[in-house]
N, C-alpha and C. Protein backbone atom coordinates (compact mmCIF):
# COMPACT_ATOMS: atom_id res chain seq x y z
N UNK A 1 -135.20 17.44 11.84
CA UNK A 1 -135.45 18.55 12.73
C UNK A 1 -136.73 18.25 13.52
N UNK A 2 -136.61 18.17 14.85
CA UNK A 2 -137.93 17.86 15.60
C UNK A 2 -138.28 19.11 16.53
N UNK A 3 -139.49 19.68 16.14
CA UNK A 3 -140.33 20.53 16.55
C UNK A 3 -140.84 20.63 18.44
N UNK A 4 -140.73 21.67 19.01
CA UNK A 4 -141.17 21.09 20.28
C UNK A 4 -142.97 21.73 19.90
N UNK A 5 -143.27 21.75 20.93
CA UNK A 5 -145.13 22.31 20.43
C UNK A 5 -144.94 24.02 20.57
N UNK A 6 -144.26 24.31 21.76
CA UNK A 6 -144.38 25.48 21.29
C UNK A 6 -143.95 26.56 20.22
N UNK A 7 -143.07 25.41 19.13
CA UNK A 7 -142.64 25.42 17.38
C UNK A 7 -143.90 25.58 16.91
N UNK A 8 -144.40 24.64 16.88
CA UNK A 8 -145.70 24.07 16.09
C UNK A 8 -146.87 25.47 16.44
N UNK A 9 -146.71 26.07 17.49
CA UNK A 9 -147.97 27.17 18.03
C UNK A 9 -147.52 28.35 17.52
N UNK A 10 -145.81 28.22 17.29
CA UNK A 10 -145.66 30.17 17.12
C UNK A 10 -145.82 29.96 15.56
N UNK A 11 -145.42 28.51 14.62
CA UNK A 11 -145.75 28.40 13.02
C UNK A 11 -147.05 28.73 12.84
N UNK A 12 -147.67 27.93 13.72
CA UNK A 12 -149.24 28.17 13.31
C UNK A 12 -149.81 29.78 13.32
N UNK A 13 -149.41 30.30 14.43
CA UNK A 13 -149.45 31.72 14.69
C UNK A 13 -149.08 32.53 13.55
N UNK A 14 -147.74 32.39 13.28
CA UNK A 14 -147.62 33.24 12.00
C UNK A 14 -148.19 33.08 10.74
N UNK A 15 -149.04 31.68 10.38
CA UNK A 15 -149.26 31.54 9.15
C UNK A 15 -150.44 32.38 9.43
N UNK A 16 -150.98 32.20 10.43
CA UNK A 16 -153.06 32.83 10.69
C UNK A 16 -152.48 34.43 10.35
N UNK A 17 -151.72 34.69 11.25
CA UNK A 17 -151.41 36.09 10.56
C UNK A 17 -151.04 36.87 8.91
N UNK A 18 -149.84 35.98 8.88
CA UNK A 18 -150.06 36.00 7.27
C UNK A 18 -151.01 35.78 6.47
N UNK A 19 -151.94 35.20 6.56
CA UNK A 19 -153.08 34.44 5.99
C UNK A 19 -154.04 35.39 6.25
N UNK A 20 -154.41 36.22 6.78
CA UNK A 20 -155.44 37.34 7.51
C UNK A 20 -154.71 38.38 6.75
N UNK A 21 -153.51 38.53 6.65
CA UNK A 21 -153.43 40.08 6.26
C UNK A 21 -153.31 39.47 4.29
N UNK A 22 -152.68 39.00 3.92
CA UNK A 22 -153.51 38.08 2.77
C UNK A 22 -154.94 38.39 2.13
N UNK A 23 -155.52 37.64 2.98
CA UNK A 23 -157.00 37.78 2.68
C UNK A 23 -157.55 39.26 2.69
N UNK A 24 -156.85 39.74 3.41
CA UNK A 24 -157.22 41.81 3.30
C UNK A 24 -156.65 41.88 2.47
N UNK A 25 -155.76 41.55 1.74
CA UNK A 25 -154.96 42.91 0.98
C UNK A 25 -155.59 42.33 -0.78
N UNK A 26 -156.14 41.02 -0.28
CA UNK A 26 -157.00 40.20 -1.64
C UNK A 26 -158.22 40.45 -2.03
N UNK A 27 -158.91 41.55 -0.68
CA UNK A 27 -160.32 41.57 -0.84
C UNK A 27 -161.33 40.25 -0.06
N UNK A 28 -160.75 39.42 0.47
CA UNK A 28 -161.65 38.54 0.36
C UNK A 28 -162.15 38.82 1.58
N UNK A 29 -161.18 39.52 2.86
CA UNK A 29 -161.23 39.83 4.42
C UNK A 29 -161.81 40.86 4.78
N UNK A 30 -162.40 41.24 5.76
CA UNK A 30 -162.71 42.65 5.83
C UNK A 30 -161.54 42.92 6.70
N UNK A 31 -161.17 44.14 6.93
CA UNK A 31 -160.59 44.44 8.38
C UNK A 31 -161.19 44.70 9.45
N UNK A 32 -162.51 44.98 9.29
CA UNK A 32 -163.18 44.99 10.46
C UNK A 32 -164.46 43.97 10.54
N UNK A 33 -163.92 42.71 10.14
CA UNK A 33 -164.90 41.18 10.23
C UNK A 33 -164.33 40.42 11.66
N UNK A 34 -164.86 39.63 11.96
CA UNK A 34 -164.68 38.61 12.74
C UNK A 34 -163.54 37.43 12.49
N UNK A 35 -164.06 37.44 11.34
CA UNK A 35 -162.79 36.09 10.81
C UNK A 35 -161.39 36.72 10.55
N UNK A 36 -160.91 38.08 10.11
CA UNK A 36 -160.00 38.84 9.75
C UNK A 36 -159.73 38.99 11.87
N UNK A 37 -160.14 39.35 12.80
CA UNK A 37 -159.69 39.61 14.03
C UNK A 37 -159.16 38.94 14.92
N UNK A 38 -160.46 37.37 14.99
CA UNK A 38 -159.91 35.88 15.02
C UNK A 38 -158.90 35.52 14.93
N UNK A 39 -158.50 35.41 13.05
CA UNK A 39 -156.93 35.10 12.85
C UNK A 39 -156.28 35.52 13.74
N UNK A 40 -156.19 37.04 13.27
CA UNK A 40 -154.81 38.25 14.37
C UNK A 40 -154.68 37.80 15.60
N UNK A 41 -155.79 37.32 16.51
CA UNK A 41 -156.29 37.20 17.47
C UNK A 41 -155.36 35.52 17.93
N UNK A 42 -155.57 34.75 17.60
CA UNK A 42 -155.09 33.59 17.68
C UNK A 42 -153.61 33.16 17.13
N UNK A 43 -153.55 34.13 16.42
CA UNK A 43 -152.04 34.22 15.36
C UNK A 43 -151.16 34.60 16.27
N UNK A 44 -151.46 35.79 16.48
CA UNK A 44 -150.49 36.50 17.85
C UNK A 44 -150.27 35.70 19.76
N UNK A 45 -151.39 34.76 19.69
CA UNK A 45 -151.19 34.10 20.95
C UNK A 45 -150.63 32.89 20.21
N UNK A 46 -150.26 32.27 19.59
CA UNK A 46 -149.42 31.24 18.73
C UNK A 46 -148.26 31.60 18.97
N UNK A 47 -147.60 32.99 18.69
CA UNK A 47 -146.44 33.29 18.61
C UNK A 47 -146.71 33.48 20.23
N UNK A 48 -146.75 34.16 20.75
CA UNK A 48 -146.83 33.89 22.34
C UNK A 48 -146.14 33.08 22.77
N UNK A 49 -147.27 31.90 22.74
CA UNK A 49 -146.76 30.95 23.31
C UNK A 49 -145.39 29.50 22.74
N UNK A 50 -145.03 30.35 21.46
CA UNK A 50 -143.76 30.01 20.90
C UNK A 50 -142.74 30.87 21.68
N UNK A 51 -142.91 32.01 22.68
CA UNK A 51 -142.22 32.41 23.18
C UNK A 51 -141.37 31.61 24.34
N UNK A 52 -142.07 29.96 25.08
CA UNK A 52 -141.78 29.66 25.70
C UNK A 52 -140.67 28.79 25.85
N UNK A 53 -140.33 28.78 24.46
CA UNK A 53 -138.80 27.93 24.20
C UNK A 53 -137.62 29.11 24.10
N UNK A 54 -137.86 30.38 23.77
CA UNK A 54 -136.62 31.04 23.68
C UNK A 54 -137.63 32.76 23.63
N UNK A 55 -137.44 32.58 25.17
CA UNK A 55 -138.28 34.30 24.99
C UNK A 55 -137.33 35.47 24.60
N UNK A 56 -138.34 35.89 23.86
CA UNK A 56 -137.75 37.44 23.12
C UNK A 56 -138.45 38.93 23.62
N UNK A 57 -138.32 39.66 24.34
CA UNK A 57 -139.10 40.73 24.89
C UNK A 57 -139.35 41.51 23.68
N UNK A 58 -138.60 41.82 22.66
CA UNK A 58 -139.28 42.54 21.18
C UNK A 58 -140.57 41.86 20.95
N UNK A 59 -140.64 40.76 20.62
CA UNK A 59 -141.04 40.02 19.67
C UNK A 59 -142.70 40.05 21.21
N UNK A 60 -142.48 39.44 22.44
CA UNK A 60 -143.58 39.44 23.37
C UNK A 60 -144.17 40.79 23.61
N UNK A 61 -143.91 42.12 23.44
CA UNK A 61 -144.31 43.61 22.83
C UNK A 61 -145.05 43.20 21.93
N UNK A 62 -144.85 43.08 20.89
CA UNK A 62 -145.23 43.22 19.63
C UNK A 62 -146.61 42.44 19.28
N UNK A 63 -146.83 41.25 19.81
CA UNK A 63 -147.36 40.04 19.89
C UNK A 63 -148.88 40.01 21.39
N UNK A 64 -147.82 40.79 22.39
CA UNK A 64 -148.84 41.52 23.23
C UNK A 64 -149.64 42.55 22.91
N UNK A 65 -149.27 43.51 22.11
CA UNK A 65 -149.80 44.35 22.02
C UNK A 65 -150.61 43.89 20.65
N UNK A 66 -150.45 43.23 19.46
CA UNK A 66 -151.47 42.48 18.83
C UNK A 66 -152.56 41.86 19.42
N UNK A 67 -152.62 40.91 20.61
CA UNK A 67 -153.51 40.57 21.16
C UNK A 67 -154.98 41.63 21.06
N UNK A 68 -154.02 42.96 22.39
CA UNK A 68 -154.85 43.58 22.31
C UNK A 68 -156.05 44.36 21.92
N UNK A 69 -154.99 44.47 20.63
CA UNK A 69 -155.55 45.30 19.37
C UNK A 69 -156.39 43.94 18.62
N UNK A 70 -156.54 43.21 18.67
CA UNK A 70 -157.49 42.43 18.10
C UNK A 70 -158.58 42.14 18.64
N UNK A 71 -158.04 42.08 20.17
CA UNK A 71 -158.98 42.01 21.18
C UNK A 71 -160.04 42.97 21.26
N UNK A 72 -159.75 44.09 21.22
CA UNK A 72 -160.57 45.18 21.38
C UNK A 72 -161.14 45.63 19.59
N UNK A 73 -160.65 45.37 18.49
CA UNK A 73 -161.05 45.19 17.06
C UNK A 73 -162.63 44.10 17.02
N UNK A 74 -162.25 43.34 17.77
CA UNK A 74 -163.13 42.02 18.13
C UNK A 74 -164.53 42.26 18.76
N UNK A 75 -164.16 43.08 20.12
CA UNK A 75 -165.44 43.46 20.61
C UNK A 75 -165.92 44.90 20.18
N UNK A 76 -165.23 45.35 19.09
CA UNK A 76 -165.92 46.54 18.99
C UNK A 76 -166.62 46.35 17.91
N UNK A 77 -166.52 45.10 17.18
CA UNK A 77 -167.38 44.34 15.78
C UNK A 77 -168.74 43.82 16.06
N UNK A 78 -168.42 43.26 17.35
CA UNK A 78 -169.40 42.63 18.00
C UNK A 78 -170.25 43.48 18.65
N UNK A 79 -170.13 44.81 19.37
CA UNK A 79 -171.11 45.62 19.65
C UNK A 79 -171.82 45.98 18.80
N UNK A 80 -170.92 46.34 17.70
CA UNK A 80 -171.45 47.15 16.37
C UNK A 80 -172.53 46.60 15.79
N UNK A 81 -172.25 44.65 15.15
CA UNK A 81 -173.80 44.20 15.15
C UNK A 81 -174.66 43.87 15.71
N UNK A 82 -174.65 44.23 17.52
CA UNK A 82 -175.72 44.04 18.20
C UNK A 82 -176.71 45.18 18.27
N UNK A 83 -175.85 46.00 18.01
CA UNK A 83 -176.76 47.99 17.71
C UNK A 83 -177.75 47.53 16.61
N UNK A 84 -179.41 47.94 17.19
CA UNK A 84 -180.15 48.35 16.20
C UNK A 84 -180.08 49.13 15.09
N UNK A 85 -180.32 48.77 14.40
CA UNK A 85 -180.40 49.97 12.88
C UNK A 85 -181.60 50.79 12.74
């Protein structure tokens, strides 16, 4: 079975995701860390761009709208530790 890359980007994608929600549900992640948003963050543009061998409009919803939500999870972490205490 030979992989094209955008195989190899939507696998990778789903493992970061699995692997992030993993690490939350293990304790080891925060949900509102950097490395826990990252994953989501990169996981979901993996599957993305696995969209380009056989696009699915469910699946580019779902995956879009993850972006987002990580996106904005991401910078709202990042404001948070630039606020003085």
């Amino acid at each position: 079975m030979a992989f094209a890359w955008y195989d190899i980007a939507g696998l990778a994608g789903t493992l970061m995701i699995l692997l992030a929600y993993f690490l939350l549900q293990a304790g080891r992640l925060s949900g509102t860390g950097v490395a826990y948003q990252l994953l989501n963050l990169f996981g979901a543009g993996g599957v993305l761009l696995s969209l380009a061998g056989a696009f699915n409009l469910s699946v580019a919803l779902l995956e879009g709208a993850w972006v987002l939500v990580s996106t904005y999870g991401l910078v709202r972490t990042l404001r948070a530790r630039r606020r003085p205490v």
